[in-house]
Every structure is written in C-alpha cells, then in structure tokens.
C-alpha atoms as a PDB file:
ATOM      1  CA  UNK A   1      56.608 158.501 -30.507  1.00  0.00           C
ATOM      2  CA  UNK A   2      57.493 155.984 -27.924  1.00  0.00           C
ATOM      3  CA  UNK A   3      54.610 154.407 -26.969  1.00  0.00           C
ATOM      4  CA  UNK A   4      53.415 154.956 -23.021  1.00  0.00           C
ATOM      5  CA  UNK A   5      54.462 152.410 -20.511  1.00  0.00           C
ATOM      6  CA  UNK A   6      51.985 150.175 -19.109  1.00  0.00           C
ATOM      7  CA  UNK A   7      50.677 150.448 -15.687  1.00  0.00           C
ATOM      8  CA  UNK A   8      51.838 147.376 -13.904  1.00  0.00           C
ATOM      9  CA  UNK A   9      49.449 145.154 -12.408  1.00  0.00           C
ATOM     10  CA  UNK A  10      49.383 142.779  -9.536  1.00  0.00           C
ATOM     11  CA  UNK A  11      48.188 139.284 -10.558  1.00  0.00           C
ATOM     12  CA  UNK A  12      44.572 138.560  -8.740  1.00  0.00           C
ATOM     13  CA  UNK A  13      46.024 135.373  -7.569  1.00  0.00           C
ATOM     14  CA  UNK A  14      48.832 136.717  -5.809  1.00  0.00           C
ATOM     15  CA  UNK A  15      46.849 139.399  -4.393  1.00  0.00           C
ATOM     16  CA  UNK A  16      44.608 136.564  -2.823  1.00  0.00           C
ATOM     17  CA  UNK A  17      48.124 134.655  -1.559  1.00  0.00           C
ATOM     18  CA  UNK A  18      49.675 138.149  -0.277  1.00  0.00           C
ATOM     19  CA  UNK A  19      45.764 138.803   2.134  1.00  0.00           C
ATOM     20  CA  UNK A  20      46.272 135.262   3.022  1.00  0.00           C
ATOM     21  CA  UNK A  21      50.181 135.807   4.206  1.00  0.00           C
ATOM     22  CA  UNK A  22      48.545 138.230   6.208  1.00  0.00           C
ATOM     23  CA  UNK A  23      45.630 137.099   7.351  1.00  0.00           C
ATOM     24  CA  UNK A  24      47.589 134.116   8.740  1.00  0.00           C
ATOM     25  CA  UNK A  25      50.822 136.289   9.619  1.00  0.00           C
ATOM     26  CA  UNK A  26      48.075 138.400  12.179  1.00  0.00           C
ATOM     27  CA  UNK A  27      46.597 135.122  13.448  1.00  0.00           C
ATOM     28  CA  UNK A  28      49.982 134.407  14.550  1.00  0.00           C
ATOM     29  CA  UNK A  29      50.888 138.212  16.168  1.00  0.00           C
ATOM     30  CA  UNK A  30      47.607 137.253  18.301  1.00  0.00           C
ATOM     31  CA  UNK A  31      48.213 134.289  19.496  1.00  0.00           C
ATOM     32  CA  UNK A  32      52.083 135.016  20.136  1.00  0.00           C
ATOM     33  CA  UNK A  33      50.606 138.242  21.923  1.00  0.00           C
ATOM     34  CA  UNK A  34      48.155 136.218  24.007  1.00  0.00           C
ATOM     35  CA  UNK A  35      51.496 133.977  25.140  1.00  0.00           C
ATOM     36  CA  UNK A  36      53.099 136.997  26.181  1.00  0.00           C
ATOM     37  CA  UNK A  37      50.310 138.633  28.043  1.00  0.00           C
ATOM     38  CA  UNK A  38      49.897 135.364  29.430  1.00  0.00           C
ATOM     39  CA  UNK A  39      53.372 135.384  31.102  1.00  0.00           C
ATOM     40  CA  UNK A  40      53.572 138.718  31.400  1.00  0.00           C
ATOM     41  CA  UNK A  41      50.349 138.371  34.277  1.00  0.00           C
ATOM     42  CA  UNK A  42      51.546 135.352  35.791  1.00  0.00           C
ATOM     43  CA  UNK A  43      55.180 136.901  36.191  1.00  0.00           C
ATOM     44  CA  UNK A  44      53.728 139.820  37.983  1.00  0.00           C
ATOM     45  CA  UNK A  45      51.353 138.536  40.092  1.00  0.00           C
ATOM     46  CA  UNK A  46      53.709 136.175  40.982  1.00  0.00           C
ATOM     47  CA  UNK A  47      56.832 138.200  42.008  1.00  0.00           C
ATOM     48  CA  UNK A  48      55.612 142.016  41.543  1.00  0.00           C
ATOM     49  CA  UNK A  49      58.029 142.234  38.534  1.00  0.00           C
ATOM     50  CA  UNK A  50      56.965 142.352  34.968  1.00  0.00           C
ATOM     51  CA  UNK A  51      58.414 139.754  32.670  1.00  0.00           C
ATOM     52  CA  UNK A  52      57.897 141.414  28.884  1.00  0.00           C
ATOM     53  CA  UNK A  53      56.339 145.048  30.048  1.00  0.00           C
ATOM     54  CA  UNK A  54      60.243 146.693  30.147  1.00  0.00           C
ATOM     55  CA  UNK A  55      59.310 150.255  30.093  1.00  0.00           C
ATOM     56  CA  UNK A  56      57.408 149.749  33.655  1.00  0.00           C
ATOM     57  CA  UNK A  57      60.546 148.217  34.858  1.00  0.00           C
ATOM     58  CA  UNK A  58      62.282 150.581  33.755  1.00  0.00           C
ATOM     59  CA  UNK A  59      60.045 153.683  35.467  1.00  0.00           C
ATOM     60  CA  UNK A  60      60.759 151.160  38.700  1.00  0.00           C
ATOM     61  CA  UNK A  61      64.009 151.385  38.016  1.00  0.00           C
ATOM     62  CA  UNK A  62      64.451 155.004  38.099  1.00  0.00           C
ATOM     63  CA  UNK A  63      62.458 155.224  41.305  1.00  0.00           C
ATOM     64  CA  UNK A  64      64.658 152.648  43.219  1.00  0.00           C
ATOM     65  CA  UNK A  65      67.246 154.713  42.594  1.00  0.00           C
ATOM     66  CA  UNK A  66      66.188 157.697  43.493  1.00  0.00           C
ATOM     67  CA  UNK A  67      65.280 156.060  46.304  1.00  0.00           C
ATOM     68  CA  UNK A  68      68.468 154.664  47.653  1.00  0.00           C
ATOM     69  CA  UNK A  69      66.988 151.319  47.215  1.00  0.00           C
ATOM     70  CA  UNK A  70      70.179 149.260  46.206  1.00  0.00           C
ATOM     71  CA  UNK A  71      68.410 145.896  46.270  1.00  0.00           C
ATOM     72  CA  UNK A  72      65.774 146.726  44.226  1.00  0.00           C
ATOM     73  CA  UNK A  73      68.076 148.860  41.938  1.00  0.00           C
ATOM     74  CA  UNK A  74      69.998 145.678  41.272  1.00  0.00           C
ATOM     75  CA  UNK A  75      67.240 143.499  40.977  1.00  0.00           C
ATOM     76  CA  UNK A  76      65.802 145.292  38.047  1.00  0.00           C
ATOM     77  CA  UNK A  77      68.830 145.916  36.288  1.00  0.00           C
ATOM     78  CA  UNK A  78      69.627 142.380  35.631  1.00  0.00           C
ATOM     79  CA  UNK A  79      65.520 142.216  34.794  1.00  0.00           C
ATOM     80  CA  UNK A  80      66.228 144.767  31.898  1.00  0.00           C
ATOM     81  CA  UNK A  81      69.359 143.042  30.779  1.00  0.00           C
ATOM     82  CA  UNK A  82      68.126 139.995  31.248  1.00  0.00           C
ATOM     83  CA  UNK A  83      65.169 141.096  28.634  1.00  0.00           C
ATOM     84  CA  UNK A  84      67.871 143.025  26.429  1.00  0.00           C
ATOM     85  CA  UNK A  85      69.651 139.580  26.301  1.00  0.00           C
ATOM     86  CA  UNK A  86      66.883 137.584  25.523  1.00  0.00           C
ATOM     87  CA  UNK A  87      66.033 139.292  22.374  1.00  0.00           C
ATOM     88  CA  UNK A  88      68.997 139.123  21.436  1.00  0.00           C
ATOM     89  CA  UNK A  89      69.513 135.263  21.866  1.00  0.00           C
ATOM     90  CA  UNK A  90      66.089 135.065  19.807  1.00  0.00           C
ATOM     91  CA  UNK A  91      68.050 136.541  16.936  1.00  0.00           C
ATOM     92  CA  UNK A  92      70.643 133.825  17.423  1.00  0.00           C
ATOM     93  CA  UNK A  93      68.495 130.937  18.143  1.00  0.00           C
ATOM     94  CA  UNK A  94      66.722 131.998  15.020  1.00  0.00           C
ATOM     95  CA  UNK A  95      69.741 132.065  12.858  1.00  0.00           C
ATOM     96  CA  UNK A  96      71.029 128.986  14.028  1.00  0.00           C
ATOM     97  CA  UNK A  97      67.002 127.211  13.248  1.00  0.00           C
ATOM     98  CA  UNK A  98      66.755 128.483   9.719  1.00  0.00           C
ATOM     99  CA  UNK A  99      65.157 131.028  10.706  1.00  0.00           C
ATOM    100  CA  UNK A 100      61.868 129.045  11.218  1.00  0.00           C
ATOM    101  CA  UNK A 101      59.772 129.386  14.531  1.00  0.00           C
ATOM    102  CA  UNK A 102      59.682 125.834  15.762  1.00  0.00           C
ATOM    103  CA  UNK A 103      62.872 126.234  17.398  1.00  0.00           C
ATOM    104  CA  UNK A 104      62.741 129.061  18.608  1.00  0.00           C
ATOM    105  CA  UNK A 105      59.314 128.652  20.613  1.00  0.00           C
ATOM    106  CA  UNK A 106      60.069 125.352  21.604  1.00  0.00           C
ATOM    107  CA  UNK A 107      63.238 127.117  23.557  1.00  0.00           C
ATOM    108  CA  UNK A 108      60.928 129.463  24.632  1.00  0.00           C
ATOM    109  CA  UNK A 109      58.742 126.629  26.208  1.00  0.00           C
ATOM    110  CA  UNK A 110      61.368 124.838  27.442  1.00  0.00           C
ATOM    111  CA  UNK A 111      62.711 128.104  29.419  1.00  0.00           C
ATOM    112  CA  UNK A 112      59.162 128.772  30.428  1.00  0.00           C
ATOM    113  CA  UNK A 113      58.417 125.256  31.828  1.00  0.00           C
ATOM    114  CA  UNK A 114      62.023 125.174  33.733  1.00  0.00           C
ATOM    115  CA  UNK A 115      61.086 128.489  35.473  1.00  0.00           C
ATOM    116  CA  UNK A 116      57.717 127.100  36.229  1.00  0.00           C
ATOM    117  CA  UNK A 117      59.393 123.577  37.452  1.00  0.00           C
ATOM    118  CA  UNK A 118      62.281 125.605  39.835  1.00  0.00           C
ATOM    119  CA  UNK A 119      62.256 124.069  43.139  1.00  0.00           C
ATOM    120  CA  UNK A 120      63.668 126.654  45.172  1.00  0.00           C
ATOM    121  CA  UNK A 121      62.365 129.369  47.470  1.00  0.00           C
ATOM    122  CA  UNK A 122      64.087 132.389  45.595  1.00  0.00           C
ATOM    123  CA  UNK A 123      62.276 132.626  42.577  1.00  0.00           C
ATOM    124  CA  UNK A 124      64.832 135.406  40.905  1.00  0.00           C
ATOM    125  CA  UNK A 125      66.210 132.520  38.505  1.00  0.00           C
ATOM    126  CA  UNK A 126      63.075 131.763  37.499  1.00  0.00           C
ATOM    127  CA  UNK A 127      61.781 134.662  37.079  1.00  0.00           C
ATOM    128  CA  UNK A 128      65.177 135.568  34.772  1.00  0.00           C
ATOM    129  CA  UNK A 129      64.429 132.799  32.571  1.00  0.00           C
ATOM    130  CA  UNK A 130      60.672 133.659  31.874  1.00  0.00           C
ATOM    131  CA  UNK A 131      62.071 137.063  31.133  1.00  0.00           C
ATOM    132  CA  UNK A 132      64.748 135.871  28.925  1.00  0.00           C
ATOM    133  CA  UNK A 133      61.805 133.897  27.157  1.00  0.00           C
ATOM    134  CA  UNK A 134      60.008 136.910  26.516  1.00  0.00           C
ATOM    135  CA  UNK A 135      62.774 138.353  24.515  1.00  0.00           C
ATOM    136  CA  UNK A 136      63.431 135.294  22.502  1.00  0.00           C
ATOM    137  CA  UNK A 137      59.682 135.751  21.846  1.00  0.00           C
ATOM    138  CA  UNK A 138      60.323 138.760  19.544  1.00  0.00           C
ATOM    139  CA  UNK A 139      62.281 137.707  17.255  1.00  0.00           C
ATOM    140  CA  UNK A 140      59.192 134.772  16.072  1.00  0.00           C
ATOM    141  CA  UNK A 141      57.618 137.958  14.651  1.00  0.00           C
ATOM    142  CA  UNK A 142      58.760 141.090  13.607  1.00  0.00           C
ATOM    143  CA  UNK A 143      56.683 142.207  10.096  1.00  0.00           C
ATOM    144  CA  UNK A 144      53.152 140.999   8.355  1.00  0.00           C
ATOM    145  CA  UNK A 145      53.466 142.366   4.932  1.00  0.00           C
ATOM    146  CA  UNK A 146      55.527 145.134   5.625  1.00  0.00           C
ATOM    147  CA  UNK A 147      53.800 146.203   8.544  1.00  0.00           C
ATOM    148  CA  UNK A 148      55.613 146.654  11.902  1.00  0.00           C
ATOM    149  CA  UNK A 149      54.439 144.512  14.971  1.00  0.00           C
ATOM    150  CA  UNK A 150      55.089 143.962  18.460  1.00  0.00           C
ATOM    151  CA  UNK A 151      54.656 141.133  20.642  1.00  0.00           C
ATOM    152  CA  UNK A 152      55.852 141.485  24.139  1.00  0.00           C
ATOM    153  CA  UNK A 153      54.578 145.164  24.387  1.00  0.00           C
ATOM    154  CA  UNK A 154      52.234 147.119  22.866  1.00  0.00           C
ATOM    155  CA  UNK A 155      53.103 150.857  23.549  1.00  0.00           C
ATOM    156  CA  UNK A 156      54.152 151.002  19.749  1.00  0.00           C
ATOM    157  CA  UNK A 157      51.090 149.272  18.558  1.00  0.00           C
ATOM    158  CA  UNK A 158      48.800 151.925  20.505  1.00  0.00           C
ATOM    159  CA  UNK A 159      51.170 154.447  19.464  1.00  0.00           C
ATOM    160  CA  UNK A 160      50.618 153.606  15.768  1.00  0.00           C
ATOM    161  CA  UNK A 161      47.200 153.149  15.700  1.00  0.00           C
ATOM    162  CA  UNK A 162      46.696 156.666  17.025  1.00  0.00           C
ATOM    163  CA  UNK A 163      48.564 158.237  14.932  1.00  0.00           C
ATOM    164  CA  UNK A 164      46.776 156.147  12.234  1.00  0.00           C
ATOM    165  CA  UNK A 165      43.627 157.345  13.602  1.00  0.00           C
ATOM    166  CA  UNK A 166      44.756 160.691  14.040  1.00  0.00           C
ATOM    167  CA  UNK A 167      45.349 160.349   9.513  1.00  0.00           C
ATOM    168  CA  UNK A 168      41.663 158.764   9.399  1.00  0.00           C
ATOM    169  CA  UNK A 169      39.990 161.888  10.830  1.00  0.00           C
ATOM    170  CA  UNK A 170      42.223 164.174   8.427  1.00  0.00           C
ATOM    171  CA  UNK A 171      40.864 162.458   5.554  1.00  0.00           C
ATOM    172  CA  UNK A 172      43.979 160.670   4.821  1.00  0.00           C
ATOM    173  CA  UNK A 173      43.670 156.888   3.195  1.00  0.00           C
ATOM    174  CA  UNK A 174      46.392 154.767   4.967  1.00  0.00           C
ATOM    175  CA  UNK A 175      46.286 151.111   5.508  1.00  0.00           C
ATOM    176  CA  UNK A 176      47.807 149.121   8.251  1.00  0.00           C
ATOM    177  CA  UNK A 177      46.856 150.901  11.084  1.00  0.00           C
ATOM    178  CA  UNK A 178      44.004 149.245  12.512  1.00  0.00           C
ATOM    179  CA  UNK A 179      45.605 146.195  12.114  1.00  0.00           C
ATOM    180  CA  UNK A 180      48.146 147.282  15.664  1.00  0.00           C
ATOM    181  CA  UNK A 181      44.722 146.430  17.562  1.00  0.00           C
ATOM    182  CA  UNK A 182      45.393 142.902  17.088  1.00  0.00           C
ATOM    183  CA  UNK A 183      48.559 142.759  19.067  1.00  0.00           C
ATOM    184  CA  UNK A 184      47.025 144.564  21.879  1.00  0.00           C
ATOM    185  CA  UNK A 185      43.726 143.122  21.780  1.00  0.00           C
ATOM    186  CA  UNK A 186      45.674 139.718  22.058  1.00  0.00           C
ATOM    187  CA  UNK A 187      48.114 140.758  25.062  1.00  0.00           C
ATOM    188  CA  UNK A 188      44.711 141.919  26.960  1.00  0.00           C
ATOM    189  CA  UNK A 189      43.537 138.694  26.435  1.00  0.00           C
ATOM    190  CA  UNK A 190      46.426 136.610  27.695  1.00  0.00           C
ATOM    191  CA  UNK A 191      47.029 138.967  30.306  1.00  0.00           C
ATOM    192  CA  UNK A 192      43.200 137.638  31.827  1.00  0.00           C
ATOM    193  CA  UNK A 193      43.906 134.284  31.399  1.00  0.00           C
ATOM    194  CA  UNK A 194      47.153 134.587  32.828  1.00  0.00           C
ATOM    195  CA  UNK A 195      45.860 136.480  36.185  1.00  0.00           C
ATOM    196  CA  UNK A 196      43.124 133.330  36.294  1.00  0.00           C
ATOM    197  CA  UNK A 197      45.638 130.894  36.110  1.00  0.00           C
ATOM    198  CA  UNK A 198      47.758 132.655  38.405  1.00  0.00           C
ATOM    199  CA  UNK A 199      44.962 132.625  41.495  1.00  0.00           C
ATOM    200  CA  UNK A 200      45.038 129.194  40.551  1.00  0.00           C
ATOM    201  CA  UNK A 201      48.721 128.096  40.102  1.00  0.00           C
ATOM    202  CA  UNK A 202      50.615 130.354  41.433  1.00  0.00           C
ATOM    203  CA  UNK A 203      53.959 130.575  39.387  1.00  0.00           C
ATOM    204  CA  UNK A 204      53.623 127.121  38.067  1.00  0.00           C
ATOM    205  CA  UNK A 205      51.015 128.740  35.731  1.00  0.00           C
ATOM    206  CA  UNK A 206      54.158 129.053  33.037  1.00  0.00           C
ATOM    207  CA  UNK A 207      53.407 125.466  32.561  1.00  0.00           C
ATOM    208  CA  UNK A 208      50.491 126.506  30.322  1.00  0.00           C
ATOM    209  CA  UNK A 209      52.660 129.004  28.853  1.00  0.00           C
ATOM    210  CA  UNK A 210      54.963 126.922  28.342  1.00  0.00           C
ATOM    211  CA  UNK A 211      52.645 124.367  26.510  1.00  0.00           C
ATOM    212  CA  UNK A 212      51.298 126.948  24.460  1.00  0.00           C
ATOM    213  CA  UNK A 213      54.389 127.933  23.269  1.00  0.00           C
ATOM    214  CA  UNK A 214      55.588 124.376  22.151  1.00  0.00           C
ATOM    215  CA  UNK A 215      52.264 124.154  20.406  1.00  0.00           C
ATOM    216  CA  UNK A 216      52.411 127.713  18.508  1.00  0.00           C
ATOM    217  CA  UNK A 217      55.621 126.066  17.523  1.00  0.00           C
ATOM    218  CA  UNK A 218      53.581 122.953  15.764  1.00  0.00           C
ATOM    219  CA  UNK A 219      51.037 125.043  14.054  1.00  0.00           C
ATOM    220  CA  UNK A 220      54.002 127.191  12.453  1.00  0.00           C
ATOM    221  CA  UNK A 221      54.983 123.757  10.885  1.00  0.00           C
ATOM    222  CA  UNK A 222      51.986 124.481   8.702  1.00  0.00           C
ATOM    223  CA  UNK A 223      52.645 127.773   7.903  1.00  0.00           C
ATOM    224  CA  UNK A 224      54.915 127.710   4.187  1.00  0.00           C
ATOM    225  CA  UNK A 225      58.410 127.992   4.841  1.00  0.00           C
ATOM    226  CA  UNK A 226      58.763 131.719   2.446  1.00  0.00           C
ATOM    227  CA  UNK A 227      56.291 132.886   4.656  1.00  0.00           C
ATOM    228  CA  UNK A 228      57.646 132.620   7.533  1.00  0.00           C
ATOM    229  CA  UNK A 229      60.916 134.214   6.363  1.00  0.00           C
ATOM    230  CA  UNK A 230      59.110 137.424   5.652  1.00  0.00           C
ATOM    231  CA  UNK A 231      57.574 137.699   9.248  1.00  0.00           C
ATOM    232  CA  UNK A 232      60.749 137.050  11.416  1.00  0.00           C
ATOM    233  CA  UNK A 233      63.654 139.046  11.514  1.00  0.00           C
ATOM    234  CA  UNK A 234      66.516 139.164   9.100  1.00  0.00           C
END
C-alpha cells in the first residue's frame, strides 16, 4: 500500500509574517478610512454634496429628477462620474507607479490640496477634484489577506459584518468578519475630525487631508514592497 499523504503544514514563521501582513495591511484600511471620512465631512459640510458617500448621491440623484430639478440633476451626475472616473484613474495611476502607494496618495494630496487652494467663488471644480481623489483612494487598498475591504464607503463593510454576525449566532466558525469594523470604525472617526476642522476651516480643511495623504504615502515606504502588491488591486 501507498503510504497516506501528509497533511501539509504552514511554517510557524510564516504564519507570524502572514498576522503581521495583516495586522499592518488593517492599520493601513484605518487610517486610509479616517482620510476618507475626513474629506468626506469637510466636502459636505462644505457644499451639501458628499465627496466618497456615492450611494447618497445617488438617492439625491433620483429625487432631483423626479423633481424636475435640472440643475441639481446635472450637478450630481458629473459628481457620480466624476467618482466613477476617479477610481478608475487610481487603477491607472497605480499601474503606471508600480503599483506602490506613494504615488498614488501623493496625487491624491496634491488633488486634495488644489481643491482646498481654489480661489474662486464656485466651488464645483473643487469640489470635482476632492471627489475624483476619493476614487483614486480605492485603488491604495483593495484586499488584507484575502479579505475584501472598502475605503471610501462602508455599506459593504456593515453589510459583511452582519452577515458574519448573523454565521456567529448559528454556530458557524468564520474568520474575517469582525475585521469590516475597522474600516467603519475609521471613516467614523475621520468623519469627526473632519466636521471639527470644517467649523474651523471651512473648505480649506482639505489641506489637512491633503497632508495626511502625502504622509500615508511616506509610511507606505516602510511597508515591504510584496506586501503591498497583495493589498492593492491587480
């Protein structure tokens, strides 16, 4: 007889490197989160319009329309495409970096500190590039060890983490799901700074978001380059 196959078994030191991958993968979805809740605050107190939060733009949208409001119609359909664009010039931007976040969030900053820097009494193009920010902003992130994440919104994370809780109290032994907290939790966060600032600042608050993005950007210089492959998007 053949003899049976061996079990195969992880090595305890790369168990240890795969928790720390996403230990510091997670300490990144937080702080990226707390960026966008941030904005997301500032944006809306600001000008009434969300900058990451699409799906409430969206429900906006579908009022204006139904209530003959052509302005407003308009207005938030270029803030959806605007978003729809962003994330996809994250994907690009990216690409074209190596796929490292560096890059990428120091475009993000650098659209975030030109929206808080505009001049002029219509704030619509500034407002457009905060939002366009907030797109690029997804594609820093997308996975921690297999596990899907969220920055700019957090419907999904919620979502998940019912439905993981919703397992829990069936007995079932998942992993995974507590862990869509920490996006939330981090967007809350941001959000309260970002209304503080705002009563402040007014719409020159991006500056901080801004500067917070450029330095998220630094600290991923010390995150190993294989690492940071497996958390943004392919």
């Amino acid at each position: 007889m053949l003899p049976s196959p061996t079990p195969l078994r992880t090595h305890p030191g790369l168990l240890r490197l795969q928790k720390l991958r996403g230990r510091i993968g997670l300490s990144l979805v937080a702080a990226l989160s707390v960026l966008a809740g941030m904005t997301d605050a500032i944006g809306f107190m600001a000008t009434g319009d969300f900058v990451s939060f699409m799906s409430g733009n969206t429900t906006r949208l579908a009022v204006a329309i139904s209530e003959g409001d052509l302005g407003l119609t308009l207005r938030l359909m270029i803030v959806v495409a605007a978003f729809v664009a962003g994330n996809a010039l994250g994907i690009v931007v990216g690409r074209l970096g190596g796929r490292r976040a560096l890059p990428l969030l120091l475009c993000i900053a650098t659209l975030l500190c030109g929206a808080a820097a505009w001049p002029f009494a219509t704030q619509l193009p500034a407002l457009l590039a905060a939002i366009i920010a907030m797109g690029m902003l997804n594609a820093a992130v997308e996975q921690v060890n297999g596990l899907p994440v969220g920055l700019t919104y957090v419907t999904g994370a919620l979502s998940r983490f019912g439905r993981g809780l919703g397992r829990w109290m069936l007995g079932e032994q998942r992993n995974g799901w507590r862990v869509q907290l920490i996006p939330w939790a981090g967007m809350f966060v941001g959000a309260v700074l970002g209304a503080m600032l705002e009563h402040r600042l007014g719409f020159q608050a991006l500056y901080v978001s801004g500067l917070l993005a450029a330095a998220l950007g630094l600290v991923c210089l010390k995150i190993p380059r294989r690492w940071q492959l497996g958390y943004m998007p392919r």
